[in-house]
Each structure stands twice: as C-alpha cells, then as structure tokens.
PDB file of N, CA and C in Angstrom:
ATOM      1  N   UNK A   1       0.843  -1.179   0.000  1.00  0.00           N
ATOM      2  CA  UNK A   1       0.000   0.000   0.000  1.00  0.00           C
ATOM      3  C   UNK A   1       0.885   1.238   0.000  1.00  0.00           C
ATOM      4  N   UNK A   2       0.939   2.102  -1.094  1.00  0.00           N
ATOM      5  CA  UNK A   2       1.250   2.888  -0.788  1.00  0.00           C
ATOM      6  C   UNK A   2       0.690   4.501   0.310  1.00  0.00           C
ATOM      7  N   UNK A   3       2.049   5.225   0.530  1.00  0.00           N
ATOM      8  CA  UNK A   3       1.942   6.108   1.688  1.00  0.00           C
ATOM      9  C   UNK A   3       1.243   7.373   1.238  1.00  0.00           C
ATOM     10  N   UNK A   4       0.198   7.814   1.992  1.00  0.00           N
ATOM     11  CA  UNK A   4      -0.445   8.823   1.079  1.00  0.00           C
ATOM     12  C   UNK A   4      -0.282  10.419   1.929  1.00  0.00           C
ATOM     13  N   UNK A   5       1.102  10.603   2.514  1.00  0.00           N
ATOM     14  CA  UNK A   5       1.845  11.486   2.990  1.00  0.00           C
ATOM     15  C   UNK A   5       1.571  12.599   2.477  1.00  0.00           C
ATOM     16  N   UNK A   6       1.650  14.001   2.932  1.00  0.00           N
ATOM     17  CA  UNK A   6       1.836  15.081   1.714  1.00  0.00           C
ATOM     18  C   UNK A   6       2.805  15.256   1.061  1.00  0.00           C
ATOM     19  N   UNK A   7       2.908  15.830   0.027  1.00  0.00           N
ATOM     20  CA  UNK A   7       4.245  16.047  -0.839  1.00  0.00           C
ATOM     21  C   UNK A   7       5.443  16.895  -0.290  1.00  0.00           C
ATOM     22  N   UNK A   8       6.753  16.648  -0.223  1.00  0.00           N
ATOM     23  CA  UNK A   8       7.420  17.359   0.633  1.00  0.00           C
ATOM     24  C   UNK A   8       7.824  18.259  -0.020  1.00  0.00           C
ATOM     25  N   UNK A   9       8.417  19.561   0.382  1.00  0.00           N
ATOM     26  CA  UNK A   9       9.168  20.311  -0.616  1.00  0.00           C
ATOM     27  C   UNK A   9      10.237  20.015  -1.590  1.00  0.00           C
ATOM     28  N   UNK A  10      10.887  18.954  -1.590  1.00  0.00           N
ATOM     29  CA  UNK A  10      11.581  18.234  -2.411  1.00  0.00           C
ATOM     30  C   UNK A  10      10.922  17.898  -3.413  1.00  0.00           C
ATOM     31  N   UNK A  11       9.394  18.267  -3.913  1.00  0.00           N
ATOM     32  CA  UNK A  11       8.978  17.548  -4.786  1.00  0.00           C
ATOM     33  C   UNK A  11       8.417  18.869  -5.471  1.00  0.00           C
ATOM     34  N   UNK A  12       7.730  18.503  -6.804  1.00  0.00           N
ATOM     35  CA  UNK A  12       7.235  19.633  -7.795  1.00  0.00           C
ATOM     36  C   UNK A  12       5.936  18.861  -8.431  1.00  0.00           C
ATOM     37  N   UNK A  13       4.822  19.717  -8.089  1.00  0.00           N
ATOM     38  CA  UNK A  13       3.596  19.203  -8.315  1.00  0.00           C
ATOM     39  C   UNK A  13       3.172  19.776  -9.589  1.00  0.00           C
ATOM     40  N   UNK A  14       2.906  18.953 -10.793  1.00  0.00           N
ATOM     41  CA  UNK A  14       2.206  19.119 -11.746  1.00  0.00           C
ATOM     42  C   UNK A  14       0.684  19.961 -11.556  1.00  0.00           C
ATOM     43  N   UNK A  15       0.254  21.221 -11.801  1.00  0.00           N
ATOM     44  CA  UNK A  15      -1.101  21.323 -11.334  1.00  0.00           C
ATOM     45  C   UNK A  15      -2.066  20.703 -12.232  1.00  0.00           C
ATOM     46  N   UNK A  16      -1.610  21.336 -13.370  1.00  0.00           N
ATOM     47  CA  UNK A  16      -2.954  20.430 -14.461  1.00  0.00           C
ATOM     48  C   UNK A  16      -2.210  20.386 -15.899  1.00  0.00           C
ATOM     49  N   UNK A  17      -2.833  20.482 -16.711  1.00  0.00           N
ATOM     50  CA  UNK A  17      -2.699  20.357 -18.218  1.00  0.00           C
ATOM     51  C   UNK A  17      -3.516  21.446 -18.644  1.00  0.00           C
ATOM     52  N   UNK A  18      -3.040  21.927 -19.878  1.00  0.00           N
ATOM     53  CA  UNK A  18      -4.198  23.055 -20.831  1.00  0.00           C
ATOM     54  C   UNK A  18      -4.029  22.236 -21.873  1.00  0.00           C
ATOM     55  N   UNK A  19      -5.086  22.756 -22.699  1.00  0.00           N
ATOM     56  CA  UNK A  19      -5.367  22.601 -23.675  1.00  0.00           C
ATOM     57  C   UNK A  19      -6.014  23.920 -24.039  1.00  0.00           C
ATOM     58  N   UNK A  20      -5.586  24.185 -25.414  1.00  0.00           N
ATOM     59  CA  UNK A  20      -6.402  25.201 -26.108  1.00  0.00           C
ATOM     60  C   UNK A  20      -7.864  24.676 -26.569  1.00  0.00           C
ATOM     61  N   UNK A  21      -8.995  25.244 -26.417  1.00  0.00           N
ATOM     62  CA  UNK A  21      -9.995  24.626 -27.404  1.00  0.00           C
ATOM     63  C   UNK A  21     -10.155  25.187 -28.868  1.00  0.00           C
ATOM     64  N   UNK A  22     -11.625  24.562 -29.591  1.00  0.00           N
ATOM     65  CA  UNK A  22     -11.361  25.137 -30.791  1.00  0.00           C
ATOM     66  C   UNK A  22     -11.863  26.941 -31.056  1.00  0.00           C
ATOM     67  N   UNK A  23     -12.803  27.633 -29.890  1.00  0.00           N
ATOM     68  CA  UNK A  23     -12.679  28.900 -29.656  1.00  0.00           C
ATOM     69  C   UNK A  23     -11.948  29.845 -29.245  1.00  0.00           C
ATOM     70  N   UNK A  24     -10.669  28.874 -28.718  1.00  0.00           N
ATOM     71  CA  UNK A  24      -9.159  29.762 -28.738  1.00  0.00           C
ATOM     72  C   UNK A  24      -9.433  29.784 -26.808  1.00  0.00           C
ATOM     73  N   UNK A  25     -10.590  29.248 -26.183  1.00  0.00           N
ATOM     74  CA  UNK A  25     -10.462  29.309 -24.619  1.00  0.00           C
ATOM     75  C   UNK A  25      -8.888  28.169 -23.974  1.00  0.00           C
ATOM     76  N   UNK A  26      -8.541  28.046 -22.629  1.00  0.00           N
ATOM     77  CA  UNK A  26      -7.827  27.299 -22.514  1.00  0.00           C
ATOM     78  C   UNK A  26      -8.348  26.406 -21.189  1.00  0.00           C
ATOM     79  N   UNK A  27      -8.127  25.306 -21.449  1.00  0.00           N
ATOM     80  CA  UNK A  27      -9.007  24.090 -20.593  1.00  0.00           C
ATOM     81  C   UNK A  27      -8.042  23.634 -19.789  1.00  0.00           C
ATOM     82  N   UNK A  28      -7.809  23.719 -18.037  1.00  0.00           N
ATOM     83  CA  UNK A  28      -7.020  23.322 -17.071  1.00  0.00           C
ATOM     84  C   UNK A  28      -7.814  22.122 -16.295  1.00  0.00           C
ATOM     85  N   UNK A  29      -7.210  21.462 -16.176  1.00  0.00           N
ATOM     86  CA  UNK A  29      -7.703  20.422 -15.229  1.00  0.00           C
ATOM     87  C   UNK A  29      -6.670  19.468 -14.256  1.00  0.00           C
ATOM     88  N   UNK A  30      -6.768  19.118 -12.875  1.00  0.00           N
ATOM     89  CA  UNK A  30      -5.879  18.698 -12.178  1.00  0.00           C
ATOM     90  C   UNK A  30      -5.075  17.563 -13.014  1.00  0.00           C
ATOM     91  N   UNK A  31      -4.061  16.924 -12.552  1.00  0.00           N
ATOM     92  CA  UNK A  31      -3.336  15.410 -13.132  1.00  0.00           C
ATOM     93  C   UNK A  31      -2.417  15.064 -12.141  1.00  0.00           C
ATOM     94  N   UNK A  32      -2.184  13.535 -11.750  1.00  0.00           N
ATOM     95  CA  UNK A  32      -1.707  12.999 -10.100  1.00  0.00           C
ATOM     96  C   UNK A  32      -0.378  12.902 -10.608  1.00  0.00           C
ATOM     97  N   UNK A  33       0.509  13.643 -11.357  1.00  0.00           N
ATOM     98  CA  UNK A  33       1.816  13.818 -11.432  1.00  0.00           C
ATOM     99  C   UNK A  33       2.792  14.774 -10.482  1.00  0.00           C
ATOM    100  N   UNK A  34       3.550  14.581 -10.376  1.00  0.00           N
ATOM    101  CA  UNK A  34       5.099  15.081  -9.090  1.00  0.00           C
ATOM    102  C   UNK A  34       6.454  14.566  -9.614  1.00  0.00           C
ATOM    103  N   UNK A  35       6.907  15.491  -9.701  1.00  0.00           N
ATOM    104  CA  UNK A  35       8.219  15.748 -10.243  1.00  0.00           C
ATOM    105  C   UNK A  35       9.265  16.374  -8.803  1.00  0.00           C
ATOM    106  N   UNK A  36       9.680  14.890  -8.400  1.00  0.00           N
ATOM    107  CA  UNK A  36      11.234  14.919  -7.200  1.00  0.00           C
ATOM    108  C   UNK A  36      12.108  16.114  -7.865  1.00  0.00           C
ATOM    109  N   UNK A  37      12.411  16.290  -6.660  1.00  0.00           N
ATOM    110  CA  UNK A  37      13.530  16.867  -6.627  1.00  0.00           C
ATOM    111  C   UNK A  37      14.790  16.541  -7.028  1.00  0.00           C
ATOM    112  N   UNK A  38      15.102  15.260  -7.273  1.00  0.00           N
ATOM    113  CA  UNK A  38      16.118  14.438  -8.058  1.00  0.00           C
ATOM    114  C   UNK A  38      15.640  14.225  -9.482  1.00  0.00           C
ATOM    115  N   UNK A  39      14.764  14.373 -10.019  1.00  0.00           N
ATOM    116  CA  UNK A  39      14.126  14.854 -11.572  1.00  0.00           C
ATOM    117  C   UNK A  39      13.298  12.879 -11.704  1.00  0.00           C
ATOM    118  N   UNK A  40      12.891  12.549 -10.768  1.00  0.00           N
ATOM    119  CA  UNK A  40      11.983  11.685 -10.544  1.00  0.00           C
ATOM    120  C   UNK A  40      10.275  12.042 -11.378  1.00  0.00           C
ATOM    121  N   UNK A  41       9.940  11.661 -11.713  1.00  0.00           N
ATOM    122  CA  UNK A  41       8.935  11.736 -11.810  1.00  0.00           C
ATOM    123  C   UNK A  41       8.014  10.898 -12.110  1.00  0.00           C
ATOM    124  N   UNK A  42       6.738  10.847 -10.934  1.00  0.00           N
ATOM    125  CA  UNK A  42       5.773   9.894 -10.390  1.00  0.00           C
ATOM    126  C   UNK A  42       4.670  10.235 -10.633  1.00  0.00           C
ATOM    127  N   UNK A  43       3.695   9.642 -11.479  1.00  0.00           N
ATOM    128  CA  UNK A  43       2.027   9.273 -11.675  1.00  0.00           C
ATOM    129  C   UNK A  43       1.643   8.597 -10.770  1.00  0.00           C
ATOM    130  N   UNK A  44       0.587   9.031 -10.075  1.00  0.00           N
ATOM    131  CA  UNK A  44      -0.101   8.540  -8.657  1.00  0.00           C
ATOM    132  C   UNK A  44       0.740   7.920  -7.578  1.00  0.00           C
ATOM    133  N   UNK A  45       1.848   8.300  -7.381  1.00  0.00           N
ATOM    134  CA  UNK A  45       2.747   7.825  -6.655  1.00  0.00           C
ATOM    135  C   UNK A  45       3.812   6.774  -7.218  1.00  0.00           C
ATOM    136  N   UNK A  46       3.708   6.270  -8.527  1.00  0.00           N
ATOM    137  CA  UNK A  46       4.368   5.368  -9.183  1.00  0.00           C
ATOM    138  C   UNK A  46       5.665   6.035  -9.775  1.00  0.00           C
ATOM    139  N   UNK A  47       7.146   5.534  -9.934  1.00  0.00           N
ATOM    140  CA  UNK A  47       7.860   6.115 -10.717  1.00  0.00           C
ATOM    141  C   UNK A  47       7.225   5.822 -11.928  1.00  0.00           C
ATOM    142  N   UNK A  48       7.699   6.940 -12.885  1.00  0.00           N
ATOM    143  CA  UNK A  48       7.216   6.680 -14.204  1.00  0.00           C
ATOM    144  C   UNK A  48       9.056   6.274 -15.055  1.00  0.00           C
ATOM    145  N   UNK A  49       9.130   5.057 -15.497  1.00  0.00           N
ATOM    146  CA  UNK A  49      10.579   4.555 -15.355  1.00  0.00           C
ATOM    147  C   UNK A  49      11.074   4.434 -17.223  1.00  0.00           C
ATOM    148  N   UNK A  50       9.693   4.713 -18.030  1.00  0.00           N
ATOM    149  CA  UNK A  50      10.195   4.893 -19.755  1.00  0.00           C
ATOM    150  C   UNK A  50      10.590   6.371 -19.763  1.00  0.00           C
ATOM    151  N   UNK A  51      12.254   6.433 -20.517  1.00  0.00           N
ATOM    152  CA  UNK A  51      13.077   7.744 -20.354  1.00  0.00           C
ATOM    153  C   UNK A  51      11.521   8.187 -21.300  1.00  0.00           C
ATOM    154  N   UNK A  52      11.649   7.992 -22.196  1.00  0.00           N
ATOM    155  CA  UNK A  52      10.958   8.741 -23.161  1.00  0.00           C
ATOM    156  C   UNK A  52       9.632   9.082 -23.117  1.00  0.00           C
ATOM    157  N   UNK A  53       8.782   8.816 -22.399  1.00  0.00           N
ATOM    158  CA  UNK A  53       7.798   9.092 -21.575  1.00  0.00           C
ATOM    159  C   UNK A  53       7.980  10.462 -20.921  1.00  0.00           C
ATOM    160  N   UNK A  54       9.047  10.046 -19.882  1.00  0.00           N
ATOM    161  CA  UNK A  54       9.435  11.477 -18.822  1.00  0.00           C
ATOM    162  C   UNK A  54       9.710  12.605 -19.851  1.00  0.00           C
ATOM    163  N   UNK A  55      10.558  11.885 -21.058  1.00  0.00           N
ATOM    164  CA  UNK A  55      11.185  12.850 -21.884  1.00  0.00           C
ATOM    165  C   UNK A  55       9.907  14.253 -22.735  1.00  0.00           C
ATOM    166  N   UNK A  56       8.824  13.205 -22.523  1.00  0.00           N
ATOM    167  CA  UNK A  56       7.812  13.879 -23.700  1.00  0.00           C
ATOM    168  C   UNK A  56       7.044  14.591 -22.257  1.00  0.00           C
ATOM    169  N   UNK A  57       6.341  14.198 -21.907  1.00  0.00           N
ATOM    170  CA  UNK A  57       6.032  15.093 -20.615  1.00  0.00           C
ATOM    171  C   UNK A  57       6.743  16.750 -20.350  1.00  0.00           C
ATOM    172  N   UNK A  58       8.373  16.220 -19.812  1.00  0.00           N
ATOM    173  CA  UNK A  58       9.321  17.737 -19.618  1.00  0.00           C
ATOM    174  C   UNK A  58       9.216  18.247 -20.664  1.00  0.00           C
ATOM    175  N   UNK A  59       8.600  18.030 -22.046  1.00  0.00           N
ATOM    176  CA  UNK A  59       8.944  19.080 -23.398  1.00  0.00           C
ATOM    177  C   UNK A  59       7.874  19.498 -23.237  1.00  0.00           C
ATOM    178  N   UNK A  60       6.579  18.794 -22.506  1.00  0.00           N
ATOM    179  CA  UNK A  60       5.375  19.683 -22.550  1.00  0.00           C
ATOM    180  C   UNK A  60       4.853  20.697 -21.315  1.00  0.00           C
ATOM    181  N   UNK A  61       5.920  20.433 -19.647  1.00  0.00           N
ATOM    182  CA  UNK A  61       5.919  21.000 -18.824  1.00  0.00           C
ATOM    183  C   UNK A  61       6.204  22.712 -19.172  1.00  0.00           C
ATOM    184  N   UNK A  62       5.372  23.641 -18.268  1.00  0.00           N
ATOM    185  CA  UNK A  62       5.237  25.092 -18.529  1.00  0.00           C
ATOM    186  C   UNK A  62       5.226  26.166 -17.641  1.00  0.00           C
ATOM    187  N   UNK A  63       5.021  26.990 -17.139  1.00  0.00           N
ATOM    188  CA  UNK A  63       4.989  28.030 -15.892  1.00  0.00           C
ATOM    189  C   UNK A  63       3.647  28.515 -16.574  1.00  0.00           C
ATOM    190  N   UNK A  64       2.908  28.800 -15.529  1.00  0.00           N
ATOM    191  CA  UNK A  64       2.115  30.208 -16.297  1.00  0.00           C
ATOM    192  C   UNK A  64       2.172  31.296 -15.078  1.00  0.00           C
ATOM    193  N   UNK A  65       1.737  32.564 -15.638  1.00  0.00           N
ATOM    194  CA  UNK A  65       2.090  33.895 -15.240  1.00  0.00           C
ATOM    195  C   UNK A  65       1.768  33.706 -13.481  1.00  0.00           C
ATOM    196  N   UNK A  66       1.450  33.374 -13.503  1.00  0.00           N
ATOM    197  CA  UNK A  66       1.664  33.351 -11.328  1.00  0.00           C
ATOM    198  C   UNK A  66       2.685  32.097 -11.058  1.00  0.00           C
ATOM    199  N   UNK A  67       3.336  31.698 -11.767  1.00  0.00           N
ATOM    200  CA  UNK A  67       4.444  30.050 -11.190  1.00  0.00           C
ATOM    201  C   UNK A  67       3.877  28.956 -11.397  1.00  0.00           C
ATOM    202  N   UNK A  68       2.438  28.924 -11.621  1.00  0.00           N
ATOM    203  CA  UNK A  68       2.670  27.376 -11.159  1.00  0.00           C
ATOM    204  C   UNK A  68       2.666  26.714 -12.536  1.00  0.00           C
ATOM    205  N   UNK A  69       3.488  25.360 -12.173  1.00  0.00           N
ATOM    206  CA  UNK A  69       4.093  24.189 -13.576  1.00  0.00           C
ATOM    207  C   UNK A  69       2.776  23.732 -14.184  1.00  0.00           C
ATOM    208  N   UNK A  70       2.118  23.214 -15.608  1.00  0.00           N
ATOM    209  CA  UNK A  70       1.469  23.324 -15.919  1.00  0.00           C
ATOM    210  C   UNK A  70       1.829  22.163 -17.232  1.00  0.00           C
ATOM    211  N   UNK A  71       0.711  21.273 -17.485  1.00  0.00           N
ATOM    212  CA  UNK A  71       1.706  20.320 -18.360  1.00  0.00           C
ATOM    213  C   UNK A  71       0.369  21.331 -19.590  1.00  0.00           C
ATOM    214  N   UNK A  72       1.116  21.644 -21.070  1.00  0.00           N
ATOM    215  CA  UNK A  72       0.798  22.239 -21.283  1.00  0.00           C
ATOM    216  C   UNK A  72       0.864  21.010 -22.905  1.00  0.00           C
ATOM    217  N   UNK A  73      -1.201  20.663 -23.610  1.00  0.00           N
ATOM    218  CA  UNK A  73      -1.022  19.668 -24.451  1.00  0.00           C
ATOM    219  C   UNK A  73      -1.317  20.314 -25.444  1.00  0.00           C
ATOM    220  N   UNK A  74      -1.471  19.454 -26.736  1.00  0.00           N
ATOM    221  CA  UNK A  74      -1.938  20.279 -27.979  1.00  0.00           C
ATOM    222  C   UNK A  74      -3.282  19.542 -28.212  1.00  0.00           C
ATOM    223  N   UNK A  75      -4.083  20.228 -28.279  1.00  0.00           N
ATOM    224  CA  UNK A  75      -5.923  19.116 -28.500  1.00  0.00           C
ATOM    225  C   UNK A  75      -5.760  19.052 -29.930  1.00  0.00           C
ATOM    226  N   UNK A  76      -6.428  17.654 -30.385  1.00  0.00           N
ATOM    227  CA  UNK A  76      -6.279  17.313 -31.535  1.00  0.00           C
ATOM    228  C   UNK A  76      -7.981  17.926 -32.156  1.00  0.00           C
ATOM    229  N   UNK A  77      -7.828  18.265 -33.091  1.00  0.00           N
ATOM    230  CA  UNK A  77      -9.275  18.689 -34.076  1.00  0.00           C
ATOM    231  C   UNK A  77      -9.758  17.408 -34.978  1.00  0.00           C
ATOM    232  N   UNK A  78     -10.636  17.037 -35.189  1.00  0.00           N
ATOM    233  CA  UNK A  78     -10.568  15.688 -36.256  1.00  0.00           C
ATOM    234  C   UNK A  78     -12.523  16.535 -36.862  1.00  0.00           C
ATOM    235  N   UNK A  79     -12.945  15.673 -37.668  1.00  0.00           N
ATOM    236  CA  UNK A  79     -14.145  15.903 -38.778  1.00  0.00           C
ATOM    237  C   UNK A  79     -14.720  14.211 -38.464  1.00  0.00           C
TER     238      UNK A  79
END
C-alpha cells in the first residue's frame, strides 16, 4: 500500500494540463503527477521509469504567469 503522505518540498507538483480549445479558450484540469527533486517523476505515486515518456512530458511542462508548472497539451481537431 502505498503512503499517502503530503508532498514534501523536495517535490514539484504538476497542477494540471491546458489545452487550447477550438474557440481559442484554454481548458485546465488537475493530473496525479510530481516531479522529485532528483528529476523523478511519479504518476499517482508510481515512478514513471520509460526515459521517453518522462522525456515527452518535460517538453510539454510550462509556468504560467503566477508560477505554477502546468503540463501544457496540444488538442487534436478531427471531422
């Protein structure tokens, strides 16, 4: 079972994801990601252990204008 502790300052909490929609609004919503302080980074408490996984994630990690990290996606349009 894992420990459902709070996150310590050693760690960096993902707040949500955006997405742009197709009216140009931007769509935030929470996601159970944390990024250690040793550049760990855990989905619901799990390491997430494919480099390239972590790799695509950090290219989509973001700040927005008050600090907080923000995984930031591209929404797909389809017909």
């Amino acid at each position: 079972m894992q420990d459902k502790a709070p996150f310590s300052e050693s760690a960096l909490q993902c707040h949500g994801a955006t997405a742009e929609t197709a009216d140009g609004e931007e769509n935030t919503r929470k996601l159970p990601f944390l990024i250690k302080r040793d550049g760990v980074w855990l989905y619901r408490g799990t390491p997430i252990k494919r480099k390239a996984m972590v790799c695509m994630f950090g290219s989509m990690l973001t700040r927005d204008e008050k600090g907080t990290y923000l995984l930031r996606t591209p929404l797909k349009a389809g017909t």
